[in-house]
Structures are given as C-alpha cells and as structure tokens.
Protein backbone atom coordinates (compact mmCIF):
# COMPACT_ATOMS: atom_id res chain seq x y z
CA UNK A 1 68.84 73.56 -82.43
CA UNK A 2 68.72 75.58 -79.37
CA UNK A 3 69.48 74.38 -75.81
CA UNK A 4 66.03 73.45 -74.17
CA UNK A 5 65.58 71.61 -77.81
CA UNK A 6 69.06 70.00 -77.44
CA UNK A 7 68.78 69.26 -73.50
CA UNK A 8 65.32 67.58 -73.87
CA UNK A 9 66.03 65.61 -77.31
CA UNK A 10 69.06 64.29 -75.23
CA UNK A 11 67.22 63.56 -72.09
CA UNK A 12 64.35 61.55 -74.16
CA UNK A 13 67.15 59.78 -76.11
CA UNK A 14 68.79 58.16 -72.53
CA UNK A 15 65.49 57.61 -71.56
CA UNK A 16 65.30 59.86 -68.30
CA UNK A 17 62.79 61.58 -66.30
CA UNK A 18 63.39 65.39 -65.37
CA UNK A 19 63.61 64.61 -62.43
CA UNK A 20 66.56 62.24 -63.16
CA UNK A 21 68.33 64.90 -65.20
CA UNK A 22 67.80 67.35 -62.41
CA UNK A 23 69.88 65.10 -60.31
CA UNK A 24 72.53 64.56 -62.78
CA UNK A 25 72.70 67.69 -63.30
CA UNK A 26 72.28 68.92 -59.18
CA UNK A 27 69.66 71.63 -60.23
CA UNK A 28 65.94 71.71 -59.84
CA UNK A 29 63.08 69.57 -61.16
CA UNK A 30 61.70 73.25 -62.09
CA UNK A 31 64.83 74.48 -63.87
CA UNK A 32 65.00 71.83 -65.54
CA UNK A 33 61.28 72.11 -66.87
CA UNK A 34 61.59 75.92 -67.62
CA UNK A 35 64.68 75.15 -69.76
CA UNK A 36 63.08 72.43 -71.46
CA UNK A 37 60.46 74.86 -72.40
CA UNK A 38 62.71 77.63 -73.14
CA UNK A 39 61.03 79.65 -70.51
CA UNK A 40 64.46 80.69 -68.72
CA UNK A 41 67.85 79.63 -69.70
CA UNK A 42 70.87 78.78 -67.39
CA UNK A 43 74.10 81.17 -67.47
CA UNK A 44 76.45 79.81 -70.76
CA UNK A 45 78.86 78.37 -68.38
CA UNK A 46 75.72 76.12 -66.86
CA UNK A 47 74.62 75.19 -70.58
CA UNK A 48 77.95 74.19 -71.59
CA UNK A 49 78.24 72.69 -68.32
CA UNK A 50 74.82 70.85 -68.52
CA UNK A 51 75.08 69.75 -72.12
CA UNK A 52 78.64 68.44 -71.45
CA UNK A 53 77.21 66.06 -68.80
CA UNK A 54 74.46 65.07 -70.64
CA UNK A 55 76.93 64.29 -73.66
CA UNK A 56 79.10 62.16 -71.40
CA UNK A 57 75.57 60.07 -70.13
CA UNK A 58 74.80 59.49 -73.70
CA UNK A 59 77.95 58.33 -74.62
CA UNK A 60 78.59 56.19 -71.26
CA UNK A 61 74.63 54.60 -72.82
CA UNK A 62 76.19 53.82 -75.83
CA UNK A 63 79.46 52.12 -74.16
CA UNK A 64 77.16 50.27 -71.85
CA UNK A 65 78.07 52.03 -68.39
CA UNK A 66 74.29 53.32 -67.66
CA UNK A 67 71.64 51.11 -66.28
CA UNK A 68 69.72 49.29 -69.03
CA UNK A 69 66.71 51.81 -68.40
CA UNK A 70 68.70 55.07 -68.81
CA UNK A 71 70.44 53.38 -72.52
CA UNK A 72 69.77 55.61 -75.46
CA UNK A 73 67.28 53.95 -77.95
C-alpha cells in the first residue's frame, strides 16, 4: 500500500473530511487531495510525519478520545 492509499484508507476509517485532515495535519485542503490521488507526494519526513498523526487519531478513536463522529468504524 502506498501513502495516498494508506493516508485516505485511514482518513475514511476515522470518518474525516479532507478538509479535517488538512487541519490535523496544518497543510492544505489541496495537498491533501493531490496526495490522496497520488498526484504529488509530501517530502518522507512529511509522510512519516503525516501518517504518524493520523496513526495516533486512529488509535485515540479506538481508546475513545475523538468525538463520536471522527471514531473509526
């Protein structure tokens, strides 16, 4: 799995909008669209960077610390 298949599998899994990753992640509603779609990727320090965070929403889902509408299905 490659990272705009690994960042969006992990966004639709907490439930967010790009627009709510973009925040989490304090880049663009754009970037964040083009990586999805593999049309540009982020430097490696940014993917490591952006996968970590998204790792530590999912697992803060599955403890219970997001908002009911961002918990992982």
């Amino acid at each position: 799995m490659n990272f705009a298949e690994k960042l969006k599998a992990s966004r639709e899994r907490l439930g967010l909008t790009q627009a709510e990753t973009a925040a989490l992640l304090d880049v663009s509603c754009e970037a964040i669209s083009k990586w999805e779609r593999g049309l540009s990727t982020p430097a490696a320090i940014t993917q490591e960077g952006a996968l970590s965070r998204v790792s530590s929403a999912e697992r803060a889902a599955e403890a219970g610390g997001v908002p009911k509408k961002h918990r992982a299905k």
